[in-house]
Protein backbone atom coordinates (compact mmCIF):
# COMPACT_ATOMS: atom_id res chain seq x y z
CA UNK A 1 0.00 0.00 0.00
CA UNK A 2 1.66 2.98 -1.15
CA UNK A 3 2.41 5.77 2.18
CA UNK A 4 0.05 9.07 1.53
CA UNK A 5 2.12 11.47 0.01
CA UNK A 6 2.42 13.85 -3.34
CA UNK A 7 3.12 11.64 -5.97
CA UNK A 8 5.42 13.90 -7.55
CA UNK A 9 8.11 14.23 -4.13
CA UNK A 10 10.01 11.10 -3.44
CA UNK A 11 10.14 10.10 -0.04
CA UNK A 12 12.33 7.71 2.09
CA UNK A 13 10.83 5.87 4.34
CA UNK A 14 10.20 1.96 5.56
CA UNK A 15 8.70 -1.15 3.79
CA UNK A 16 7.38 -4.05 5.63
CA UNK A 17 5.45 -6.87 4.22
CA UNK A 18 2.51 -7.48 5.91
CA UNK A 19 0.01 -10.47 6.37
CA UNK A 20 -3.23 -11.03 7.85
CA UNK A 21 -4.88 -13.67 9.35
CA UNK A 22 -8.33 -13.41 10.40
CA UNK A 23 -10.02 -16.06 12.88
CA UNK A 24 -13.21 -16.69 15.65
CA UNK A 25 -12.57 -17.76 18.72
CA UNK A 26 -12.75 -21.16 17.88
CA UNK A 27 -9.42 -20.39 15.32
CA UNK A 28 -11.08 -20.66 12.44
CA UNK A 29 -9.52 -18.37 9.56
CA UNK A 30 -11.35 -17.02 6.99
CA UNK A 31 -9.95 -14.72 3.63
CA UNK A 32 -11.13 -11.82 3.59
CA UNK A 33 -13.53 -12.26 0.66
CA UNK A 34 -15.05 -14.47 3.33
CA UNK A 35 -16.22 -11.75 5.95
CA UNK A 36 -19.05 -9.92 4.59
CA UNK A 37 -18.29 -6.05 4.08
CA UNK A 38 -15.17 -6.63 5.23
CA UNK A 39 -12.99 -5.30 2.06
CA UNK A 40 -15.70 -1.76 2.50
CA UNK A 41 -14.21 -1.36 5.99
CA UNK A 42 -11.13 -1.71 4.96
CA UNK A 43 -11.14 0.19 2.26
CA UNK A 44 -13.18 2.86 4.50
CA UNK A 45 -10.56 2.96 7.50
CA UNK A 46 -7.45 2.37 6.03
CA UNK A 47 -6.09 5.52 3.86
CA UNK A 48 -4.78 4.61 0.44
CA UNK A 49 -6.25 1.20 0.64
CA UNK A 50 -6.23 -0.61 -2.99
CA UNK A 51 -6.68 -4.20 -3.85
CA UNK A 52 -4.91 -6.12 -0.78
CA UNK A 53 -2.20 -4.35 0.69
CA UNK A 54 -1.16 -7.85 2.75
CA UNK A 55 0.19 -9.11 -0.37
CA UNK A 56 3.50 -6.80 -1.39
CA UNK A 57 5.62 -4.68 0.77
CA UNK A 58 4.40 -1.17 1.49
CA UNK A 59 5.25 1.92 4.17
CA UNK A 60 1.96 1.85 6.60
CA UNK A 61 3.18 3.87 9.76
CA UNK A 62 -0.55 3.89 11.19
CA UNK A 63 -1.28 0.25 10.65
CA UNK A 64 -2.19 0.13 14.84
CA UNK A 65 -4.60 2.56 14.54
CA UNK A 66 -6.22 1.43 10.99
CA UNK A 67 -6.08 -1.73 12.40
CA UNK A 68 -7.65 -0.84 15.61
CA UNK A 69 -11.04 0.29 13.92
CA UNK A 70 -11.09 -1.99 11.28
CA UNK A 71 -11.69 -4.46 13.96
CA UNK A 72 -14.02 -2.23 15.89
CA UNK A 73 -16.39 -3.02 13.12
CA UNK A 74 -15.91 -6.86 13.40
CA UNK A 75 -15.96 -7.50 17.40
CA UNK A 76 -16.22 -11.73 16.57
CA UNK A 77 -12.90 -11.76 15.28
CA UNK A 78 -9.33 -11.85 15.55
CA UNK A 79 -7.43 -9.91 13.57
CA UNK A 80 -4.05 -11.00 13.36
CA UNK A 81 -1.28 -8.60 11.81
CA UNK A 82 2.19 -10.14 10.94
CA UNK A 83 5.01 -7.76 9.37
CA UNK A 84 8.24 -8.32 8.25
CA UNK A 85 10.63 -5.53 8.04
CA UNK A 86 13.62 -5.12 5.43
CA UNK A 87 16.17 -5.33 8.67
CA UNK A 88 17.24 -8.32 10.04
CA UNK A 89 15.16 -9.95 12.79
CA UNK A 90 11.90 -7.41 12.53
CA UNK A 91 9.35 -9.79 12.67
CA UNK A 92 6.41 -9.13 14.75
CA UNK A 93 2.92 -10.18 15.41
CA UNK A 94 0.48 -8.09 16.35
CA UNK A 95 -3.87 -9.24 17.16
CA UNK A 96 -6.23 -6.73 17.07
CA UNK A 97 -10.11 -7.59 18.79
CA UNK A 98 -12.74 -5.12 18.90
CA UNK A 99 -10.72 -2.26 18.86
CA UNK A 100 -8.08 -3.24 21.12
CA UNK A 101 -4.77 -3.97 20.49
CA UNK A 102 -2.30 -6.44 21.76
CA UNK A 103 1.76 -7.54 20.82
CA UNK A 104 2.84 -10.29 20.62
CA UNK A 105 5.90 -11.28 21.68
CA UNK A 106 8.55 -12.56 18.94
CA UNK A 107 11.62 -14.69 19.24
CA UNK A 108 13.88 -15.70 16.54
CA UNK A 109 15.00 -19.28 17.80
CA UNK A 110 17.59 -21.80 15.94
CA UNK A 111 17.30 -25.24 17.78
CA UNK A 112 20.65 -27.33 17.58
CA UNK A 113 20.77 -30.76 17.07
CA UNK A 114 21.12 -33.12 19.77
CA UNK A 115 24.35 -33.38 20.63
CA UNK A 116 24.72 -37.44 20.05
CA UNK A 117 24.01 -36.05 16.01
CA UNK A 118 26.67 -34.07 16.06
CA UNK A 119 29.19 -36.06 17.88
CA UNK A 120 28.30 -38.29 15.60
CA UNK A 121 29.93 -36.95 13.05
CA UNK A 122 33.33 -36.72 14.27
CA UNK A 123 33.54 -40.46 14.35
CA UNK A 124 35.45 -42.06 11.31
CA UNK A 125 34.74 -40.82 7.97
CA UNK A 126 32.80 -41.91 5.33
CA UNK A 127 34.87 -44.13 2.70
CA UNK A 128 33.81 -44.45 -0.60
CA UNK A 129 35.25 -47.51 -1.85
CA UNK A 130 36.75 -47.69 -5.39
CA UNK A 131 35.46 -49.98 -8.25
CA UNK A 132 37.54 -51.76 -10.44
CA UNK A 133 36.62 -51.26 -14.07
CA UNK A 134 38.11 -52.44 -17.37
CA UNK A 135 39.00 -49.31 -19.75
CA UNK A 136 40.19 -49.77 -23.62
CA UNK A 137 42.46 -47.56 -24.29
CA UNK A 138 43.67 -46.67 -28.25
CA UNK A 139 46.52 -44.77 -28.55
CA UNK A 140 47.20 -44.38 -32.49
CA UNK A 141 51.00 -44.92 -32.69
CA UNK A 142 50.91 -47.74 -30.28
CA UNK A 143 47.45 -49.73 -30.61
CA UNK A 144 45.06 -51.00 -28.52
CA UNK A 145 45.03 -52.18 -24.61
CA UNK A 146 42.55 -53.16 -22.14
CA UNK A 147 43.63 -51.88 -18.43
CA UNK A 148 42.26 -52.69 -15.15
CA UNK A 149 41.99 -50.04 -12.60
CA UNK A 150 39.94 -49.07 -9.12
CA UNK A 151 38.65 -45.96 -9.35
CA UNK A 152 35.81 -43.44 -7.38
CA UNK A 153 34.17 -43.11 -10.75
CA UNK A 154 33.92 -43.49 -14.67
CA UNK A 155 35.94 -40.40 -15.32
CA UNK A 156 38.13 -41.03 -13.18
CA UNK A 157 38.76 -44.56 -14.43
CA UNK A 158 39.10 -43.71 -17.65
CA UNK A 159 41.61 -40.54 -17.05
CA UNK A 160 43.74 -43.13 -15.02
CA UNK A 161 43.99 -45.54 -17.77
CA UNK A 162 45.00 -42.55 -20.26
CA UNK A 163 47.46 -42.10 -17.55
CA UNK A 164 48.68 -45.82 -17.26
CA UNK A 165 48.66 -46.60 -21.21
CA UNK A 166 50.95 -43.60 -22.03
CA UNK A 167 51.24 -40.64 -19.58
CA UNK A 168 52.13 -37.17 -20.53
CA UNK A 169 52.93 -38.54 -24.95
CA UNK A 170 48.88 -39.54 -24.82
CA UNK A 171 47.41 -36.52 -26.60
CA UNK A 172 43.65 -36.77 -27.12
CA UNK A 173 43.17 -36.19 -30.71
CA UNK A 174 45.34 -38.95 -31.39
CA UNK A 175 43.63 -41.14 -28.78
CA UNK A 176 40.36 -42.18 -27.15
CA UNK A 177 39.53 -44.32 -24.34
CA UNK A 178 36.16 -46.61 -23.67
CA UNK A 179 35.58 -47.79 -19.80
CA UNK A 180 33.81 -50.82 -20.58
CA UNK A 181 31.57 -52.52 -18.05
């Protein structure tokens, strides 16, 4: 929702995304095309109100107060505002019920593992075994030969055999190599 100023000055100021959640007492949540007149109200008590302002950032200093009387109107429900700032760690919730306002409080928590995971993983490391694979190996000057080596992978194989059959002399455009299975 864009902040209520001249359209021609540029302003600084602070976006937060915001998100609503509207329930009973029984937590029930409803959209808001699912309150009847609801989207009037809002458009009513909330200045520069257009569409559905939860669903991109915008600057809305007075969201307390707008939000205050919009749920004035509605004293059933629960009107649950939840904004995220563009700093780090401003996250808040905030309900609003027949006019009234109350914070809640918001913690930013990062559970570790249990400790038996992560000593865990200082135990021995993981070994991948090799495989042994059969590679052909051409070399034009010098022919053909099959080579047997144990290697982590395919590639691998293969640039070992190249190795094996002929070292630094085996150029690739006069060779090629097939790991066969």
């Amino acid at each position: 929702m864009p902040p209520l100023t001249n359209k021609n000055v540029t302003t600084m100021g602070y976006y937060t995304h915001h998100s609503l959640t509207i329930m009973d007492k029984e937590s029930k949540e409803f959209d808001i095309d699912e309150v009847p007149n609801l989207k009037q109200i809002l458009q009513l008590e909330i200045p520069g109100y257009e569409g559905n302002p939860f669903e991109e950032k915008c600057k809305w200093y007075d969201h307390d107060k707008d939000m205050m009387k919009v749920s004035s109107h509605f004293p059933e429900l629960i009107f649950k505002l939840h904004g995220e700032g563009e700093e780090s760690g401003d996250i808040w919730n905030t309900l609003y019920v027949n006019g009234n306002k109350l914070a809640c409080k918001t913690e930013i928590v990062t559970e570790m593992p249990p400790m038996e995971e992560v000593l865990a993983l200082m135990g021995e490391p993981k070994k991948i075994e090799p495989t042994e694979f059969k590679v052909k190996v051409r070399k034009v000057t010098s022919g053909t030969a099959t080579i047997t080596v144990k290697a982590i992978s395919r590639e691998e194989a293969g640039e070992l055999a190249v190795t094996l059959a002929g070292g630094r002399d085996f150029e690739e455009e006069n060779s090629e190599y097939k790991v066969l299975d």
